[in-house]
C-alpha atoms as a PDB file:
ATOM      1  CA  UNK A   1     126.850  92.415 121.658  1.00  0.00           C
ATOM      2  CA  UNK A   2     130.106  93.581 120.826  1.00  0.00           C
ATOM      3  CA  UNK A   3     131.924  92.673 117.995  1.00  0.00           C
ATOM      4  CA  UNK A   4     134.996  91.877 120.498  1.00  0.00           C
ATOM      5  CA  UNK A   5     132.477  89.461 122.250  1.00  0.00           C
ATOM      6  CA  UNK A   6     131.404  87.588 119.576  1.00  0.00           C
ATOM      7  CA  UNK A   7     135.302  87.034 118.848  1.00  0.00           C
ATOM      8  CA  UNK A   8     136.136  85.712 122.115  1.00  0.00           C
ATOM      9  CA  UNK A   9     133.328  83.087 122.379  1.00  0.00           C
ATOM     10  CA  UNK A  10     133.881  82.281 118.859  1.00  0.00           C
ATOM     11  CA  UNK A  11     137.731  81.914 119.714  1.00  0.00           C
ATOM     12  CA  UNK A  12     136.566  79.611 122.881  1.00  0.00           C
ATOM     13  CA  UNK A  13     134.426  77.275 120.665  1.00  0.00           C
ATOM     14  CA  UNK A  14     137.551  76.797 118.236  1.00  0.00           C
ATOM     15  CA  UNK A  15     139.104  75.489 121.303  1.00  0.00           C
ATOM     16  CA  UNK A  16     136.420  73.360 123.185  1.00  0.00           C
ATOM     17  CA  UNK A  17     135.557  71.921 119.461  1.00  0.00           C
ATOM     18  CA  UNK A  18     139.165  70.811 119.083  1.00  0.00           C
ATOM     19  CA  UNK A  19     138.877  69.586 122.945  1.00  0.00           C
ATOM     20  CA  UNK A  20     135.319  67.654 121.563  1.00  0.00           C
ATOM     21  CA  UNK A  21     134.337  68.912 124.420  1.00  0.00           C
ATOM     22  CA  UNK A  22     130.170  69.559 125.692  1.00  0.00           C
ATOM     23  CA  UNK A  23     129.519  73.182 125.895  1.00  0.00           C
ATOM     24  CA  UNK A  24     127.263  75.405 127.550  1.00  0.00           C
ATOM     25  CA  UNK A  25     125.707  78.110 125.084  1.00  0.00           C
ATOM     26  CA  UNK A  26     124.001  80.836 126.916  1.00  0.00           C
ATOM     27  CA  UNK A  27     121.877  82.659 124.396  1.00  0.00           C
ATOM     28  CA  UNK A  28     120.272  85.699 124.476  1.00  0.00           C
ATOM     29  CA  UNK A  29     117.008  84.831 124.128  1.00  0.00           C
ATOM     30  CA  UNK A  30     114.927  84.304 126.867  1.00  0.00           C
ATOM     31  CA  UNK A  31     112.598  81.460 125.403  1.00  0.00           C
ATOM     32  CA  UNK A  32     115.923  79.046 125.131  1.00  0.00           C
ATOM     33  CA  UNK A  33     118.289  80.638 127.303  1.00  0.00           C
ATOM     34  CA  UNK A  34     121.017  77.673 127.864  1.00  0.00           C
ATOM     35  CA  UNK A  35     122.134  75.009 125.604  1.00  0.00           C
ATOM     36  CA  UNK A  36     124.140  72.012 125.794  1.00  0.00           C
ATOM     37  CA  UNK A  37     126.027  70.779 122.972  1.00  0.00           C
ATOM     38  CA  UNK A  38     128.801  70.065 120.898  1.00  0.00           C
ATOM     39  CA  UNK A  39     130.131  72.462 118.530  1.00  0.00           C
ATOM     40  CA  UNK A  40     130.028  71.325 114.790  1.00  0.00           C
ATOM     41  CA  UNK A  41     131.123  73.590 111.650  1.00  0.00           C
ATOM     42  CA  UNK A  42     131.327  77.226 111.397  1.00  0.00           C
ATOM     43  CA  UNK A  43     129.284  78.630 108.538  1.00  0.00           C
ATOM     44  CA  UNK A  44     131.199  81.856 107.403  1.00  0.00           C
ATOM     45  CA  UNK A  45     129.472  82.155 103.902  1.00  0.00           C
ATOM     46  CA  UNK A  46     127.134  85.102 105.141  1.00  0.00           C
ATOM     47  CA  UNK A  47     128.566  88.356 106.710  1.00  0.00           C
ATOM     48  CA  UNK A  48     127.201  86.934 110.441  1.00  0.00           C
ATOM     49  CA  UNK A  49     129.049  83.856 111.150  1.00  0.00           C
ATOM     50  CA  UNK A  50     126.799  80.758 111.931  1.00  0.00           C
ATOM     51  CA  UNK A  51     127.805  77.646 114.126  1.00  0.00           C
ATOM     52  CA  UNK A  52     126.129  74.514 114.143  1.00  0.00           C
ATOM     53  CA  UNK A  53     125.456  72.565 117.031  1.00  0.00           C
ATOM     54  CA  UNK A  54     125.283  68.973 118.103  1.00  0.00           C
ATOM     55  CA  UNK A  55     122.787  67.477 120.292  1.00  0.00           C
ATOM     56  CA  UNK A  56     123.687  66.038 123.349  1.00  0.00           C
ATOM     57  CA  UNK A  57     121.132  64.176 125.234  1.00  0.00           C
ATOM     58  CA  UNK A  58     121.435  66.849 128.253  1.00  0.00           C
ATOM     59  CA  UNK A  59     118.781  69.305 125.809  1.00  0.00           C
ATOM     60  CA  UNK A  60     116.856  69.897 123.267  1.00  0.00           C
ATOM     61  CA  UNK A  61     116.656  71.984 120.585  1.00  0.00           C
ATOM     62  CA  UNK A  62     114.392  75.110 119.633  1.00  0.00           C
ATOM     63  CA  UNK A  63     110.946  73.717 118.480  1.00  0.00           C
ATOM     64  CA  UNK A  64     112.390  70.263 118.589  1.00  0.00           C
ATOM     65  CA  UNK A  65     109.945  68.608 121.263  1.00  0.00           C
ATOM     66  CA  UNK A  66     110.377  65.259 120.207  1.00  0.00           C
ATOM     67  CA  UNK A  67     113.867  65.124 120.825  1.00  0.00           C
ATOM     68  CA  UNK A  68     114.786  64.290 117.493  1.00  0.00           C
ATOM     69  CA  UNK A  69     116.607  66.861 115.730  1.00  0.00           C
ATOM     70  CA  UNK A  70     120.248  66.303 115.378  1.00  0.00           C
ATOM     71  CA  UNK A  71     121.514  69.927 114.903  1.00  0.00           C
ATOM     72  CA  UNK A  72     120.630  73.023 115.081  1.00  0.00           C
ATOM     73  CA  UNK A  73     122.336  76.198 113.567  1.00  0.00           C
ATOM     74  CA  UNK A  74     122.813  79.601 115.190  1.00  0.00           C
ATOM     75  CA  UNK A  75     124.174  82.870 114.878  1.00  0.00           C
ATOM     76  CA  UNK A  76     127.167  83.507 116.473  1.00  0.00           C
ATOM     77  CA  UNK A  77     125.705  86.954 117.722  1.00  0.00           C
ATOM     78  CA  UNK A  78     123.028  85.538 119.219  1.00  0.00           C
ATOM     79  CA  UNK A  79     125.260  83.616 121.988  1.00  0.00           C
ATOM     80  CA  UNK A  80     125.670  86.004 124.770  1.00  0.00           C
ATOM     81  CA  UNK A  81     128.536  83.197 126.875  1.00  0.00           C
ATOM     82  CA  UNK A  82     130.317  79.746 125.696  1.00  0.00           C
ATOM     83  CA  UNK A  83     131.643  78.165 128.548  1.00  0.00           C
ATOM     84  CA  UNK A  84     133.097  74.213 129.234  1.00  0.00           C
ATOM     85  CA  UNK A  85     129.729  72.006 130.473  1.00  0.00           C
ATOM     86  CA  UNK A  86     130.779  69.951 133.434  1.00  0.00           C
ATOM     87  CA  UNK A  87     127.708  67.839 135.248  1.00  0.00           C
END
């Protein structure tokens, strides 16, 4: 993905985070390919910025087949589209 990408969805998270707002993560891999979930801290401590999401009870997480896990952290690469979740 483009480097001007990854900007713009991490620029639209900033804003439905503020909004504390559901969000739909598309991600790039196939095995998990949508998310739903609320935006929680950025991680910029490596050179690939990490986010970490919030459960919502509309999903579940990678390997998480109990339903229990809480968060879940991701690269910010590895989101191909953030959009607002509406039911």
């Amino acid at each position: 993905m483009s480097k001007a990408k990854t900007e713009a969805n991490k620029t639209r998270v900033f804003i439905l985070k503020e909004q504390d707002a559901k969000i739909r993560f598309s991600m790039k891999s196939k095995r998990h390919p949508v998310i739903i979930a609320k935006a929680g801290e950025f991680l910029f401590d490596e050179d690939d910025t990490k986010i970490t999401l919030l459960r919502c009870e509309e999903t579940l997480f990678p390997n998480d087949i109990e339903g229990k896990q809480m968060q879940h952290v991701v690269y910010l690469k590895d989101i191909n589209q953030v959009d607002r979740w509406t039911k």
